[in-house]
Structures are given as C-alpha cells and as structure tokens.
C-alpha atoms as a PDB file:
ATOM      1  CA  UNK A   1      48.069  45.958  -4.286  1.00  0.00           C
ATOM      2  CA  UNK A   2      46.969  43.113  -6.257  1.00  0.00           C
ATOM      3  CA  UNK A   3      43.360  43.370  -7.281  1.00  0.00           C
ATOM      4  CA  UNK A   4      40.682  40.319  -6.770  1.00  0.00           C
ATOM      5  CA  UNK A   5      39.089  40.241 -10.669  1.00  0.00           C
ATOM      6  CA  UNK A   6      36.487  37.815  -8.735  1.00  0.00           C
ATOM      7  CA  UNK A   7      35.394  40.780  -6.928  1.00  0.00           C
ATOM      8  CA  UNK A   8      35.060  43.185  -9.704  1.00  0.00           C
ATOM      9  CA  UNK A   9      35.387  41.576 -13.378  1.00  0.00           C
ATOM     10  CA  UNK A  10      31.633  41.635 -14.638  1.00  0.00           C
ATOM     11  CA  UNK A  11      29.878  38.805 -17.617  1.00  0.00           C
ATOM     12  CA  UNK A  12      31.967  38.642 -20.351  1.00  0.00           C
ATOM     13  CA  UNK A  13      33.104  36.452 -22.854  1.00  0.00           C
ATOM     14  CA  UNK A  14      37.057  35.890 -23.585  1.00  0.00           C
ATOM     15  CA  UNK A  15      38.190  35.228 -26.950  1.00  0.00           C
ATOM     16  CA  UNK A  16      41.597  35.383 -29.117  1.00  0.00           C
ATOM     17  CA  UNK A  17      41.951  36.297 -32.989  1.00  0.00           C
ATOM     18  CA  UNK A  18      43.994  34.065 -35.581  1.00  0.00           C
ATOM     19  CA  UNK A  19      47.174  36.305 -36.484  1.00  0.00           C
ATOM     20  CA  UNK A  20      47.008  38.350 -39.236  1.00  0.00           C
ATOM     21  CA  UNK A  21      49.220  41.219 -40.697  1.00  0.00           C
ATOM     22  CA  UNK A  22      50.816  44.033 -37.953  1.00  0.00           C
ATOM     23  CA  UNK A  23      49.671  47.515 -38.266  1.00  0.00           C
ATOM     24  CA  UNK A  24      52.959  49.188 -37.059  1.00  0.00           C
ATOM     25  CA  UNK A  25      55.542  46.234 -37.989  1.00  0.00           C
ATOM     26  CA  UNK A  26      55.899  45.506 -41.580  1.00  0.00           C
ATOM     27  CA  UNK A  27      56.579  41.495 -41.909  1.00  0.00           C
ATOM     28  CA  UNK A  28      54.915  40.681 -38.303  1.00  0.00           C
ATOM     29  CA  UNK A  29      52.251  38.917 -37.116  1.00  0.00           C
ATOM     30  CA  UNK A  30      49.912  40.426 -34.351  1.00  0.00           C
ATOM     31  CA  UNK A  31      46.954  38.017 -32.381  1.00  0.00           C
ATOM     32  CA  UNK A  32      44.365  39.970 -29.941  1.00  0.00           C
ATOM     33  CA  UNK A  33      43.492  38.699 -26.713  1.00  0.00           C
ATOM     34  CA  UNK A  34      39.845  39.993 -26.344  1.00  0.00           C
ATOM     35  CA  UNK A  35      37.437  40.268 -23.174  1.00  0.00           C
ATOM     36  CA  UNK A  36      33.463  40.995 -24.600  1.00  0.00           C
ATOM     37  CA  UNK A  37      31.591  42.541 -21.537  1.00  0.00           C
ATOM     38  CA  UNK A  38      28.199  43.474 -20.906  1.00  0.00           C
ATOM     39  CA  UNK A  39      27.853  45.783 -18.435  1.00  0.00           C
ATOM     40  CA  UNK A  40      32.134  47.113 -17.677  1.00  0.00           C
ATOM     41  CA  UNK A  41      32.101  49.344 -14.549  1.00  0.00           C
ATOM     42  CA  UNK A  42      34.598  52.085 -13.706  1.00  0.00           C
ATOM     43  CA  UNK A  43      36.782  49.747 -11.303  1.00  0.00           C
ATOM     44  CA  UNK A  44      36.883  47.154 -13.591  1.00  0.00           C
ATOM     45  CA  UNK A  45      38.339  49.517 -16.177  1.00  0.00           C
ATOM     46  CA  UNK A  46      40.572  51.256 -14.445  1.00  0.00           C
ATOM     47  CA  UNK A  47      42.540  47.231 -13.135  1.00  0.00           C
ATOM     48  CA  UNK A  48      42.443  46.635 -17.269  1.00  0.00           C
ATOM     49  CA  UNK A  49      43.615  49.928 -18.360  1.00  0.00           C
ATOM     50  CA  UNK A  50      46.888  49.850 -15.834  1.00  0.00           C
ATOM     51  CA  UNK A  51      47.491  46.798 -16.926  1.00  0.00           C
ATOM     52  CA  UNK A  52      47.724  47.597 -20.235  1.00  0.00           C
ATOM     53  CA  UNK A  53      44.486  46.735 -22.080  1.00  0.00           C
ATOM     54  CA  UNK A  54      42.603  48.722 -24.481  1.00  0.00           C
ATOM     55  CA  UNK A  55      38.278  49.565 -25.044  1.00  0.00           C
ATOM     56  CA  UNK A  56      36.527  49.178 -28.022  1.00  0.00           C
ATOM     57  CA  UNK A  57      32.671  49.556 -27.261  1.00  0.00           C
ATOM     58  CA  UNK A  58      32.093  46.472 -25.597  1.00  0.00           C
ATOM     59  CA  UNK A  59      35.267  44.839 -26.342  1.00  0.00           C
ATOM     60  CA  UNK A  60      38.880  45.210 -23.934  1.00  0.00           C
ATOM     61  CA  UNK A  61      41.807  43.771 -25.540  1.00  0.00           C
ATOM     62  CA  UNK A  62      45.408  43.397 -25.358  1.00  0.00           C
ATOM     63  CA  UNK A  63      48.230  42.066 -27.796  1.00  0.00           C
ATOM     64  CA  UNK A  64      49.090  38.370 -27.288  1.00  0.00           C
ATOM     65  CA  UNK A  65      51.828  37.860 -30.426  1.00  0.00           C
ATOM     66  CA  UNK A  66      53.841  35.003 -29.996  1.00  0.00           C
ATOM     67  CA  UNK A  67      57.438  36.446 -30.858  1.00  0.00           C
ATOM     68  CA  UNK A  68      57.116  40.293 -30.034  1.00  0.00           C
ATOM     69  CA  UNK A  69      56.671  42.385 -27.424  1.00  0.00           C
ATOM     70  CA  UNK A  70      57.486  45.690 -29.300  1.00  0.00           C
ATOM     71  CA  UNK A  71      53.926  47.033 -27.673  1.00  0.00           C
ATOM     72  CA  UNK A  72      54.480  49.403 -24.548  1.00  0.00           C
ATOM     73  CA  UNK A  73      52.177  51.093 -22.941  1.00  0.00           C
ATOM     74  CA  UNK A  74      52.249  55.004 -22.012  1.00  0.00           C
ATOM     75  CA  UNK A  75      50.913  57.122 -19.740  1.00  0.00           C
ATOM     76  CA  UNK A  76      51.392  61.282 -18.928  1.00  0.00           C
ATOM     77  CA  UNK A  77      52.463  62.101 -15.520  1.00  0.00           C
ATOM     78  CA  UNK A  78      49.713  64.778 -15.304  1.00  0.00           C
ATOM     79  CA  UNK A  79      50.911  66.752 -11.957  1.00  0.00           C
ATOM     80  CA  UNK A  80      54.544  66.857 -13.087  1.00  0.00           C
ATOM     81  CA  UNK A  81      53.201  67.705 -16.509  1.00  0.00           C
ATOM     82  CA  UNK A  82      54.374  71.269 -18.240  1.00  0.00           C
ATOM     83  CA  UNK A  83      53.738  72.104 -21.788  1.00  0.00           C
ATOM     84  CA  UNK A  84      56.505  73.164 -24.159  1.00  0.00           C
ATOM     85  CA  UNK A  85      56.632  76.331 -26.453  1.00  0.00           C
ATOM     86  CA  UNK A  86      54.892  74.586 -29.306  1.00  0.00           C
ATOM     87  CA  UNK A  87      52.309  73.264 -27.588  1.00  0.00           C
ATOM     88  CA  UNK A  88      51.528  76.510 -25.830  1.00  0.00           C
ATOM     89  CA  UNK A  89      51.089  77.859 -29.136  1.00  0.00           C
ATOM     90  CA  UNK A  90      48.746  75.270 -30.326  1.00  0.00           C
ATOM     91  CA  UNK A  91      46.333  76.721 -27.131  1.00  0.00           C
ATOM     92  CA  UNK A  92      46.640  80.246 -29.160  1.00  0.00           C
ATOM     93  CA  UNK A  93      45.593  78.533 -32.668  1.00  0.00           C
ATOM     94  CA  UNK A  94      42.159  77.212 -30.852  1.00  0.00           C
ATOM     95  CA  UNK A  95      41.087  80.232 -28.715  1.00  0.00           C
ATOM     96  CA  UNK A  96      38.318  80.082 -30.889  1.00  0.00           C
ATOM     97  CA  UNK A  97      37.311  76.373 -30.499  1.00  0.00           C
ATOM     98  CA  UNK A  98      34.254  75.801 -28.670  1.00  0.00           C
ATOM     99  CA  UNK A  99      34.499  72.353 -26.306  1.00  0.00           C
ATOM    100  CA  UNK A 100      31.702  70.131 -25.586  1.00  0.00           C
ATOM    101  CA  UNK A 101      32.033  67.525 -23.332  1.00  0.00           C
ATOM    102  CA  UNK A 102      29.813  64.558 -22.769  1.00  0.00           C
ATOM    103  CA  UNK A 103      28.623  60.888 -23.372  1.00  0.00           C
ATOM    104  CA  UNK A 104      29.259  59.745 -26.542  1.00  0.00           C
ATOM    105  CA  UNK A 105      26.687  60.032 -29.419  1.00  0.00           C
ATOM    106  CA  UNK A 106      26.035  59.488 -32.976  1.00  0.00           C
ATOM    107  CA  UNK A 107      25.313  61.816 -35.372  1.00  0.00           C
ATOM    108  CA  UNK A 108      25.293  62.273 -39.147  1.00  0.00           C
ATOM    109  CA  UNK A 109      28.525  64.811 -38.697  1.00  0.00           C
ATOM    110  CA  UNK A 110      29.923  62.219 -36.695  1.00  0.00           C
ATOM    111  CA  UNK A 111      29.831  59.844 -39.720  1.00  0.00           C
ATOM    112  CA  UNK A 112      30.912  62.202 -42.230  1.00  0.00           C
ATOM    113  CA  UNK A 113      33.715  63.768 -40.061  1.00  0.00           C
ATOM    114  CA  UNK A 114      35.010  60.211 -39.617  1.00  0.00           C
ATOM    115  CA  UNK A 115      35.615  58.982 -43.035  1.00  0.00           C
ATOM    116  CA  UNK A 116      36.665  62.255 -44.559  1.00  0.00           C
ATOM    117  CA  UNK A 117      39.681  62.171 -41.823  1.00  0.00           C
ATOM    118  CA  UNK A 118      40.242  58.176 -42.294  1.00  0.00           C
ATOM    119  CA  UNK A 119      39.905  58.811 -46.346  1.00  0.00           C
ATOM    120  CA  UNK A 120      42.698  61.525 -46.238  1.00  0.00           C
ATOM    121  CA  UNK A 121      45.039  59.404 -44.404  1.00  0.00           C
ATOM    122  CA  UNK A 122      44.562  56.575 -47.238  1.00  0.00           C
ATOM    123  CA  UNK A 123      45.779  59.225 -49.230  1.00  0.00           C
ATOM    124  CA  UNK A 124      48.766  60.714 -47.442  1.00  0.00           C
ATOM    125  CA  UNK A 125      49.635  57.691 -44.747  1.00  0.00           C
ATOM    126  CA  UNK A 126      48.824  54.564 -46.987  1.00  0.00           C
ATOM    127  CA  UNK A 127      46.127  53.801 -44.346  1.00  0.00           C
ATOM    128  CA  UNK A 128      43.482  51.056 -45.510  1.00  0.00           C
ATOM    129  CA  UNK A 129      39.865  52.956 -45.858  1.00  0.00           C
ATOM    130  CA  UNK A 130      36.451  51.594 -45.784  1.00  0.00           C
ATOM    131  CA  UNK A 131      33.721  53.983 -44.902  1.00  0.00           C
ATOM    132  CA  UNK A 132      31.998  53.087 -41.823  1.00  0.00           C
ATOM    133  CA  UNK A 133      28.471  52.399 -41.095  1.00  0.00           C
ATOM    134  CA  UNK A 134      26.388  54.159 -38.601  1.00  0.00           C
ATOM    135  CA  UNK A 135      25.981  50.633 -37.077  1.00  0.00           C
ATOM    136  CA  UNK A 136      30.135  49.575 -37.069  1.00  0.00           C
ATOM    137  CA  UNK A 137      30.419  53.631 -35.442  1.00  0.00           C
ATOM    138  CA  UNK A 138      27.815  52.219 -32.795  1.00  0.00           C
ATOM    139  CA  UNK A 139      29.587  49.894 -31.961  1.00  0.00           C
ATOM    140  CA  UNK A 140      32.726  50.950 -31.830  1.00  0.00           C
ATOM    141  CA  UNK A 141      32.697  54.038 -29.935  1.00  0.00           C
ATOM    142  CA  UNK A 142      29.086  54.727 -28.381  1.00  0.00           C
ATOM    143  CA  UNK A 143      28.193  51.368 -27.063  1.00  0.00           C
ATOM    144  CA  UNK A 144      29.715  50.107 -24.317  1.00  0.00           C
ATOM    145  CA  UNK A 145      30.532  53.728 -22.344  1.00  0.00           C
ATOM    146  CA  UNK A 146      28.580  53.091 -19.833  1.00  0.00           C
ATOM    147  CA  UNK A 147      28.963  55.763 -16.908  1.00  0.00           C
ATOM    148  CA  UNK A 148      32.622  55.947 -17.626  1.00  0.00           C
ATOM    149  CA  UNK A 149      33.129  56.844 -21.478  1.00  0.00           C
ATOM    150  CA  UNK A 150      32.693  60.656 -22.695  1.00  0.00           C
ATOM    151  CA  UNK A 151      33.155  62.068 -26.198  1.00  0.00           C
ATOM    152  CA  UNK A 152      34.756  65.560 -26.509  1.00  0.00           C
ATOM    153  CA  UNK A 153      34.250  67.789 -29.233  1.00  0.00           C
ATOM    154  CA  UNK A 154      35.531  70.307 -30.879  1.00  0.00           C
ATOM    155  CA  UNK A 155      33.434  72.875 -32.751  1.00  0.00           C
ATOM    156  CA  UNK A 156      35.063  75.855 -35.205  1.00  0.00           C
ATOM    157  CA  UNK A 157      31.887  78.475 -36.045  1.00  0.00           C
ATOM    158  CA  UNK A 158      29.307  75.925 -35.328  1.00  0.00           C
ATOM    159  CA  UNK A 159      31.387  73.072 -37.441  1.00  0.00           C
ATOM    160  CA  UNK A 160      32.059  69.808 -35.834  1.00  0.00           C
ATOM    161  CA  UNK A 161      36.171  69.313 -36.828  1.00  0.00           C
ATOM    162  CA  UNK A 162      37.384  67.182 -34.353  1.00  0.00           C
ATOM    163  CA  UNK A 163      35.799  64.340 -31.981  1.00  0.00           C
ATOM    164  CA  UNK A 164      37.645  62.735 -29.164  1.00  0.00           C
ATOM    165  CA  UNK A 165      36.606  59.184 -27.062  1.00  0.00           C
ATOM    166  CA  UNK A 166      37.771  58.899 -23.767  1.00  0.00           C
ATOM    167  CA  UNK A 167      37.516  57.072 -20.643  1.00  0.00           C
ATOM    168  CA  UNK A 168      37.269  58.486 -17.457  1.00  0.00           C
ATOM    169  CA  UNK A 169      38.846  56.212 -14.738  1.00  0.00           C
ATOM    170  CA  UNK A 170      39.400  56.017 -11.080  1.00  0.00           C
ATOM    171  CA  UNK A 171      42.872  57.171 -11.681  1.00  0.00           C
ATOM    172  CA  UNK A 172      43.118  59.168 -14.886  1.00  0.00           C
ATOM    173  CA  UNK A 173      41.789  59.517 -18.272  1.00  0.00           C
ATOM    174  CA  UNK A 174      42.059  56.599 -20.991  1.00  0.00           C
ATOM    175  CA  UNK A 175      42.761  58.021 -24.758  1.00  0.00           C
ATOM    176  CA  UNK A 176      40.504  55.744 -26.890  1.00  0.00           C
ATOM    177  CA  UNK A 177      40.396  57.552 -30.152  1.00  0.00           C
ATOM    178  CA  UNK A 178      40.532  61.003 -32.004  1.00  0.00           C
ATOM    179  CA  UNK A 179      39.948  62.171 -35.483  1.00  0.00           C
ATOM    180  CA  UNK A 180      39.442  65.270 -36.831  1.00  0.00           C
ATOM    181  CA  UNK A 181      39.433  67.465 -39.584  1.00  0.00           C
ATOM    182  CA  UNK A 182      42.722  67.783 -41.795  1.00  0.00           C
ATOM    183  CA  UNK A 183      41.459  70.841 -43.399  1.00  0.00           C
ATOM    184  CA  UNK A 184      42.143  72.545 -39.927  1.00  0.00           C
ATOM    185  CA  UNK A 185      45.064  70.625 -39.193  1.00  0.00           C
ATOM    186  CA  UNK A 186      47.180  74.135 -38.631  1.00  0.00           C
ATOM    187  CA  UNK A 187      45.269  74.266 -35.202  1.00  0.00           C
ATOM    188  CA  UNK A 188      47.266  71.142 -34.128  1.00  0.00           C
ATOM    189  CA  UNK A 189      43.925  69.601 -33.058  1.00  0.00           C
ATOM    190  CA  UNK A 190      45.308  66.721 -31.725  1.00  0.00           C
ATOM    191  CA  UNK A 191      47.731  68.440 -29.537  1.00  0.00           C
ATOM    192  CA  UNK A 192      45.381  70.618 -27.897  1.00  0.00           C
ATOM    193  CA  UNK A 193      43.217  67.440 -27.592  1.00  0.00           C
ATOM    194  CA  UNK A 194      46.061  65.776 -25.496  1.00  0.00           C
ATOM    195  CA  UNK A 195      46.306  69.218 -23.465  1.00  0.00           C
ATOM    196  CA  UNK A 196      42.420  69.415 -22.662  1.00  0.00           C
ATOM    197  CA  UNK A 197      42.954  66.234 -21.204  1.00  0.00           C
ATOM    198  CA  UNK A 198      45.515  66.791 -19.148  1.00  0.00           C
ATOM    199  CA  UNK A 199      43.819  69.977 -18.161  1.00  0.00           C
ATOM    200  CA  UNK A 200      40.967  68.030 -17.121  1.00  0.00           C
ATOM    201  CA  UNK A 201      42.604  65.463 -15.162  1.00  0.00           C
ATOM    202  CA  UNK A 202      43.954  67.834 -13.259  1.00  0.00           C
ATOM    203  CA  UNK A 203      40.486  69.569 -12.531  1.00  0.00           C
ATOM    204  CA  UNK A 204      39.387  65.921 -11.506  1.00  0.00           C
ATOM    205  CA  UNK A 205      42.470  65.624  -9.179  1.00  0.00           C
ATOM    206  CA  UNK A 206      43.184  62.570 -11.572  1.00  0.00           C
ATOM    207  CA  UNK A 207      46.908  61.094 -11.699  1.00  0.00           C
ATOM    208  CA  UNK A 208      47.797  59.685 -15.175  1.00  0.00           C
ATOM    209  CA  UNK A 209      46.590  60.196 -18.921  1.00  0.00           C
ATOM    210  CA  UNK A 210      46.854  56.501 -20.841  1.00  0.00           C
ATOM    211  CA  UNK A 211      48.184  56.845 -24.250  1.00  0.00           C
ATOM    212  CA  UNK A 212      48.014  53.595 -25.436  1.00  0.00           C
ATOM    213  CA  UNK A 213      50.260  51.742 -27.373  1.00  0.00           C
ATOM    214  CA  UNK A 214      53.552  52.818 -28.280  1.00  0.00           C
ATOM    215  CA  UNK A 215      56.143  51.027 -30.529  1.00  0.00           C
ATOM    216  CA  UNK A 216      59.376  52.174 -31.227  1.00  0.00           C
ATOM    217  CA  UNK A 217      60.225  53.753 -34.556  1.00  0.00           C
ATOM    218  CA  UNK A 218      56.752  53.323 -35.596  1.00  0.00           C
ATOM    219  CA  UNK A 219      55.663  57.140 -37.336  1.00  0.00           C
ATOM    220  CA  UNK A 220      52.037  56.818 -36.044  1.00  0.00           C
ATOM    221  CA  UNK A 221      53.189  57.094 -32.380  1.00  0.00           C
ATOM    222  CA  UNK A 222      55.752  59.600 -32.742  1.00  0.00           C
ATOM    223  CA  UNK A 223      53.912  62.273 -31.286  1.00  0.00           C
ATOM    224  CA  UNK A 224      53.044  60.784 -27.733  1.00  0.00           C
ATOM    225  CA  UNK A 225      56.914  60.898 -26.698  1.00  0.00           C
ATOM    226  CA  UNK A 226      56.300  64.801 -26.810  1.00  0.00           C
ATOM    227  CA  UNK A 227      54.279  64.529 -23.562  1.00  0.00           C
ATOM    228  CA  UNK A 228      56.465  64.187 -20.474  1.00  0.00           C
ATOM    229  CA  UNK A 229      57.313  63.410 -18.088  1.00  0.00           C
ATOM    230  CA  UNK A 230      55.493  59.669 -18.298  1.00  0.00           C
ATOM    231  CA  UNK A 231      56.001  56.274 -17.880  1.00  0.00           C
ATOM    232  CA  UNK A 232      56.078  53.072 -19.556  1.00  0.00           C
ATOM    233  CA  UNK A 233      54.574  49.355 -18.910  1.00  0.00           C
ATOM    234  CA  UNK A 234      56.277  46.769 -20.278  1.00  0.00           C
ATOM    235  CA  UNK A 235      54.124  43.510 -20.894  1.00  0.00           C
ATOM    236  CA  UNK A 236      50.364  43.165 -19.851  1.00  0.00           C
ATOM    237  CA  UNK A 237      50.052  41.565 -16.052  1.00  0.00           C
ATOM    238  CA  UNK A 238      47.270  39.349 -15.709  1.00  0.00           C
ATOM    239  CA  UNK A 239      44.809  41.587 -13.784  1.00  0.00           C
ATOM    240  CA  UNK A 240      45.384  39.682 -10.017  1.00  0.00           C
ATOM    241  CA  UNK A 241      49.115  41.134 -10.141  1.00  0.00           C
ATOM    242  CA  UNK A 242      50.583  44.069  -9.784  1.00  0.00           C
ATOM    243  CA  UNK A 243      51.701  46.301 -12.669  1.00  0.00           C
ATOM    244  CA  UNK A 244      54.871  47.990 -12.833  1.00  0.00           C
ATOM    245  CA  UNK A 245      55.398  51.139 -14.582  1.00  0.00           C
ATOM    246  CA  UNK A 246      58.713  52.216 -14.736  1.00  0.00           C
ATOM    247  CA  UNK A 247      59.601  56.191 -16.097  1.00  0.00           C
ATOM    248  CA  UNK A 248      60.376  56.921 -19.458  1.00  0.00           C
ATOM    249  CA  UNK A 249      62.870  59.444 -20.168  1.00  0.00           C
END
C-alpha cells in the first residue's frame, strides 16, 4: 500500500550535502539527502525507515551518491528468528547485566562512555576521533525521540558499559546506534544488544528489526549478516511508493 506523505509527513526542512569522502568505500564519493523535522511522529517514521532512511536527532537521511548504490538496507525477520550457538553463549556472558530501558538521556557517563569507545576504535579501526560535546550528544541522540526513541542500557555492578538508541516503530524496532565499553568486550555486548532487541520485538508482537546500512565487503558491517533469516532493500523508494524487500540468504 502506497502511503500519502501529505497525510502524515510533519514541518521539515529538506536539504542535500556536497560529496565528500565515503566511510565504507575507499576512493568514493558519498552525498546525504537530509529531511530536518520538528515534531517526527511514529507513522511518519515507520514510511521512512521501510524505505530505507536513517534518524539522527532531528535529522532523517538517506544516501543520494551519484555513481553507487553499494548501500542496502537490512532488516531481522524477528518471528522466524533463532539464535546460533555463539550467540546463545553471549546470553551466558551477561547473566549479570542489569537492563534499563527508557527515553533517551544525557548524562556525564554517557559522555565519557562515548569517547572512550570512539577513542579505542581510532586506535584499533583507524576511525577518525573527536570527543564530543554534551551539546553535539544532544543533538544527536536525545533530541528528536519524541514518543518513539528509547535508549537501552547496560549496567555491569552499577557501571554504565554499554548504551543503545533505538526506535520503536509501528512495525519493528530501528537500530540507531550502540557503543559500549571495549574493556568488557568478552561479553559480546553488541550481540546480546541485537538479541534484546529481537527479544523485545517479539514481546511487542513487532515484525522486523532495521539494521541499517549494509555494504558488501565492508568490515564494519560484517556482523549483521550473522542475524537471519532477513531481508534486504535495494534503493530508497520515494515515500508515496511501495518498498520491496526481497530475502537475503
């Protein structure tokens, strides 16, 4: 069914970046297609999230480069879901995490948690690192939730180690961002992060988990073909047609 953005696509203000350098393409050129909205509601970001589109805070974007279309979007098949014999064992590593879930907020652990776990991957992964501000963290994760974005987090003996931004939608849960940290990464954090939220679509008779982006032979997104079954979107339908997901073996 084709969806009438007339009838549910609130203010907002549409943009598009210059190109600059691809993350997961060395050599490539990547341009964003941005959407700034004021007040998002849950239908309205559950039509841009099928089709392919991604949340920032305030800001809903999608890839727009002029000679690639390596970007493909995933999602989990959450009732056909079953977990294999290393993820089980990643449930045994946390029995002792505590999980917290609600609306996203800021806090001073928050902060630190963040750049210790974006510092280590300059480190290890070559990623770029600047420490972010308490106003760029704002804006980028709390702002903009609304009644539809939740934070989970994981606590080990009162420590905050790993903190995980989602989007509850009308037909599953949207993975926005997770970071945690490496010092515990023998509890496969962000397995069992993917695995609570499957756990909890399920409780919220919900259909799909979005993954995001996924480019082929690109390290970063290895892990998310370890979730199956799912399915795969290929291109970003303007939001009055349909989107086709096909399965992705």
């Amino acid at each position: 069914m084709k969806t009438d953005i007339n009838a549910l696509d609130p203010e907002s203000i549409d943009f598009s970046m210059l190109d600059y350098d691809c993350s997961y393409i060395e050599g490539n050129k990547t341009r964003m297609n941005y959407k700034y909205v004021y007040q998002a509601n849950s239908k309205f970001v559950t039509a841009v999230i099928n089709r392919g589109w991604r949340r920032f805070g305030k800001y809903f974007f999608y890839p727009i480069c002029g000679s690639c279309n390596e970007c493909k979007s995933l999602r989990i098949d959450v009732e056909n879901y079953q977990m294999s014999k290393s993820q089980r064992k990643s449930i045994k590593r946390n029995k002792n995490t505590q999980i917290i879930l609600q609306k996203p907020t800021i806090t001073q652990a928050h902060i630190n948690l963040y750049n210790k776990y974006h510092h280590s991957k300059s480190e290890t992964d070559g990623w770029s690192h600047k420490s972010i501000s308490q106003k760029e963290y704002y804006e980028n994760f709390v702002e903009g939730a609304f009644e539809f974005g939740k934070e989970v987090l994981y606590m080990v003996d009162g420590n905050l180690v790993g903190v995980d931004l989602i989007d509850i939608l009308n037909d599953g849960i949207s993975s926005i961002y997770f970071y945690y940290d490496r010092d515990y990464a023998r509890q496969s954090l962000g397995v069992y992060s993917l695995l609570y939220q499957i756990e909890l679509a399920r409780k919220l008779e919900l259909k799909w988990i979005y993954l995001g982006y996924w480019v082929d032979g690109c390290k970063a997104f290895e892990y998310k073909t370890n979730f199956k079954p799912q399915e795969i979107l290929d291109g970003f339908p303007n939001i009055n047609d349909n989107s086709w997901w096909v399965k992705n073996y």
